[in-house]
Protein backbone atom coordinates (compact mmCIF):
# COMPACT_ATOMS: atom_id res chain seq x y z
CA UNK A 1 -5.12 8.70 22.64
CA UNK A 2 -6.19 6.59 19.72
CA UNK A 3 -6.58 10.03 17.70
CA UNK A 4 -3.16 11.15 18.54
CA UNK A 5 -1.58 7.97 17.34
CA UNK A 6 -2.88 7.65 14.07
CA UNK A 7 -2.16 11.51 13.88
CA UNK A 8 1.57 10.17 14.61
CA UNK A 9 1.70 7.65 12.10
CA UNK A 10 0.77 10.22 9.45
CA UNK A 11 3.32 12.11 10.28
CA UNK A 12 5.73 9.77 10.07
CA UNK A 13 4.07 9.12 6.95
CA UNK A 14 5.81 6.04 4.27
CA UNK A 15 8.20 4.19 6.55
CA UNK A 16 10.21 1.80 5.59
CA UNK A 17 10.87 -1.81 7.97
CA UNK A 18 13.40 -4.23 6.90
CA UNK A 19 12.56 -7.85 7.86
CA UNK A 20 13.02 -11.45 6.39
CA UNK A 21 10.79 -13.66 8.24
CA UNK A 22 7.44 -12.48 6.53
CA UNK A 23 5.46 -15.33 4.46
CA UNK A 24 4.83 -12.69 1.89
CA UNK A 25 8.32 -11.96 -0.50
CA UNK A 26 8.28 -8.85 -1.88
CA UNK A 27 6.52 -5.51 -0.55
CA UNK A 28 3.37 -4.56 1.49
CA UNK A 29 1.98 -1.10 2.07
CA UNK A 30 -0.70 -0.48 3.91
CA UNK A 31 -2.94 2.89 4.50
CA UNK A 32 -5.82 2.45 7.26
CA UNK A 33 -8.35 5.27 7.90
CA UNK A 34 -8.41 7.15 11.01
CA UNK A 35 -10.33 10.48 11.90
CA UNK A 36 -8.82 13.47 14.00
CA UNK A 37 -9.97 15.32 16.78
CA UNK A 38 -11.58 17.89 14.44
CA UNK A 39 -13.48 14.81 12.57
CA UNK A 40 -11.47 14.80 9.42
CA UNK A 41 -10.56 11.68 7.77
CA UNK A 42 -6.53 10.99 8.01
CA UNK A 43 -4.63 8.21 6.19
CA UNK A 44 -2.25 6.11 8.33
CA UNK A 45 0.88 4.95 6.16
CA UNK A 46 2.90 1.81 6.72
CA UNK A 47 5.49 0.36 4.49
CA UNK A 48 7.43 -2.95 4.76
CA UNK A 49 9.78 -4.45 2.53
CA UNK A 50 10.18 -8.31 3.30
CA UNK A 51 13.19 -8.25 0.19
CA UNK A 52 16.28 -6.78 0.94
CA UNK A 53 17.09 -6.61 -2.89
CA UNK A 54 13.62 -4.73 -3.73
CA UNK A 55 14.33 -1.81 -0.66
CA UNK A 56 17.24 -1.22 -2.90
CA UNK A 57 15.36 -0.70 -5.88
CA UNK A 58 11.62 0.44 -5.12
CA UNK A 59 10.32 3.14 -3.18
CA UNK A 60 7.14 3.53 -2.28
CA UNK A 61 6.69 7.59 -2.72
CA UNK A 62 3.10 8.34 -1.12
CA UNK A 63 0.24 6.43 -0.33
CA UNK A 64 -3.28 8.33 -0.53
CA UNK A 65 -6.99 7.22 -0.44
CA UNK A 66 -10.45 8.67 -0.88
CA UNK A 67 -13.55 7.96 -0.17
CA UNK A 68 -15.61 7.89 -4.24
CA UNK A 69 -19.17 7.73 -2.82
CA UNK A 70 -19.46 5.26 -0.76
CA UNK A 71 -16.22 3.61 -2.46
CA UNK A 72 -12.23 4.11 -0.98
CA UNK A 73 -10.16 4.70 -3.84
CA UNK A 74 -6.53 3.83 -2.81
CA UNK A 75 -3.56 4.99 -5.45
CA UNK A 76 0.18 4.33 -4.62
CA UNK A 77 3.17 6.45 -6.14
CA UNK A 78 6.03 3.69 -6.93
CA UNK A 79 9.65 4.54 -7.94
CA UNK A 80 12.60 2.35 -9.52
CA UNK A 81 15.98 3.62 -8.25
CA UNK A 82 17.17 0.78 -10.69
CA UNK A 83 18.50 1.98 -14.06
CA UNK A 84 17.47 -1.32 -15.80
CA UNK A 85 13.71 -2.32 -16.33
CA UNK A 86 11.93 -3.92 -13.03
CA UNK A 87 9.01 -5.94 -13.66
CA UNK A 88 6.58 -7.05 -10.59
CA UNK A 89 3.45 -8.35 -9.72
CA UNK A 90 1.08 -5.98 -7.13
CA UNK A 91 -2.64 -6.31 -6.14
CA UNK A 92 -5.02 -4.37 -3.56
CA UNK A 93 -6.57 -6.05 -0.50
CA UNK A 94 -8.95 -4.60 1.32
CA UNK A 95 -10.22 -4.62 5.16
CA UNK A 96 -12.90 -3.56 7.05
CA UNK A 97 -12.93 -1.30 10.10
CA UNK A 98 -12.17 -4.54 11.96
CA UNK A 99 -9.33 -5.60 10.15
CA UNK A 100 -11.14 -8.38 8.40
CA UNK A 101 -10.34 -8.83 4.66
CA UNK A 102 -13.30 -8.11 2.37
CA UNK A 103 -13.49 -10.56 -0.58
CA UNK A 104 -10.29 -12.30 0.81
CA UNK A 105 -8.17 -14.37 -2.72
CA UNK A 106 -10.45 -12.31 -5.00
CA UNK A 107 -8.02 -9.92 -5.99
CA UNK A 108 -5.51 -10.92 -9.27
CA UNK A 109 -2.15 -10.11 -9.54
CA UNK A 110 -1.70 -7.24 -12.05
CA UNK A 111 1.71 -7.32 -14.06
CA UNK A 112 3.58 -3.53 -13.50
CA UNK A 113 6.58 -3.07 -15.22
CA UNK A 114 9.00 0.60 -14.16
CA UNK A 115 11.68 1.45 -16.95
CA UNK A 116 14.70 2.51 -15.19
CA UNK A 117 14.10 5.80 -12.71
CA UNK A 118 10.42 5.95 -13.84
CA UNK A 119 7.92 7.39 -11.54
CA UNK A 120 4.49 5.27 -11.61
CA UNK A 121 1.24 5.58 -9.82
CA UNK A 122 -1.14 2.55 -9.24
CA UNK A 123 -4.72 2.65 -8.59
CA UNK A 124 -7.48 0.20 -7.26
CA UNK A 125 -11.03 0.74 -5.83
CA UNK A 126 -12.50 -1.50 -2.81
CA UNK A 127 -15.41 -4.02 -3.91
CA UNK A 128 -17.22 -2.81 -1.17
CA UNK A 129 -18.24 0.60 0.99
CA UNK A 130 -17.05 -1.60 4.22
CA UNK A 131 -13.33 -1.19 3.08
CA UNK A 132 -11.47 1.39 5.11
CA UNK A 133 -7.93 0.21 4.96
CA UNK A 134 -6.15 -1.54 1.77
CA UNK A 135 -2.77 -3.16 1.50
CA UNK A 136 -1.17 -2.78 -1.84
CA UNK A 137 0.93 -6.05 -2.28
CA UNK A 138 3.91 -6.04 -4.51
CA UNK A 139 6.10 -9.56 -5.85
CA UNK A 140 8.57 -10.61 -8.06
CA UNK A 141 7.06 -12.20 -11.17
CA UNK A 142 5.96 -16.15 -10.58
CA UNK A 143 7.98 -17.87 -13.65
C-alpha cells in the first residue's frame, strides 16, 4: 500500500497547494525517496507555495535527486513567469528516512536572482549519506 502511494505521488508529480497560515513565507518543495515494487528508487514530489504573490510568479518545473555514492544530490528546475527581474533567497534541508532534519540551521541562504522568463536550475548535495528526502526552501530577500 505504502508502495502504491508514493507511486501516486510521482505521478502526480510537482503540485502546487495554496495556503497562508505556514510560519515559513515564501516556497517549500520537497522530494522524499521511496522504492517500487520492482525495487527501484522513485522520487515523491510536493510543492507548496505559502505566498500568493510568488505562485503567480515562480514555478517550480521538476524536482529530481540522485543518489552520488553514498551522497543524494537534489537539483530543482525554477521558472519566473514575471517579465521583470525576481530576486530570492533558497537553501536545501535535508532529512533522514525518519523525517528528522540532518544538520538542522546549518544550511545558509543562497541569493538566486531569475531575469524575466528565465529558466534556472539549482543544485545542493546532503552533508550526510543518511539524507533521503530534502526540502528546497525559497524567500523573499531579508532587507
Amino acid at each position: 500500500m505504502r508502495t502504491r502511494l508514493a507511486l501516486a505521488c510521482v505521478m502526480v508529480a510537482v503540485l502546487g497547494i495554496s495556503c497562508g497560515c505556514s510560519t515559513t513565507g515564501g516556497l517549500e518543495a520537497t522530494g522524499t525517496t521511496a522504492w517500487n515494487d520492482e525495487g527501484a528508487r522513485v522520487l515523491a514530489k510536493r510543492v507548496v507555495y505559502n505566498s500568493g504573490s510568488l505562485k503567480g510568479d515562480l514555478e517550480v518545473v521538476d524536482l529530481k535527486s540522485v543518489l552520488a555514492g553514498d551522497l543524494m544530490r537534489a537539483q530543482a528546475t525554477l521558472r519566473s513567469r514575471d517579465r521583470d527581474t525576481l530576486s530570492f533567497e533558497y537553501r536545501f534541508e535535508w532529512f533522514d528516512l525518519n523525517g528528522i532534519e540532518i544538520g538542522a540551521g546549518s544550511s545558509s541562504w543562497k541569493p538566486l536572482i531569475l531575469i524575466g522568463n528565465e529558466t534556472k536550475s539549482i543544485q545542493a548535495s546532503a552533508p550526510d549519506p543518511r539524507a533521503r528526502e530534502f526540502k528546497l526552501k525559497l524567500r523573499e530577500p531579508e532587507q
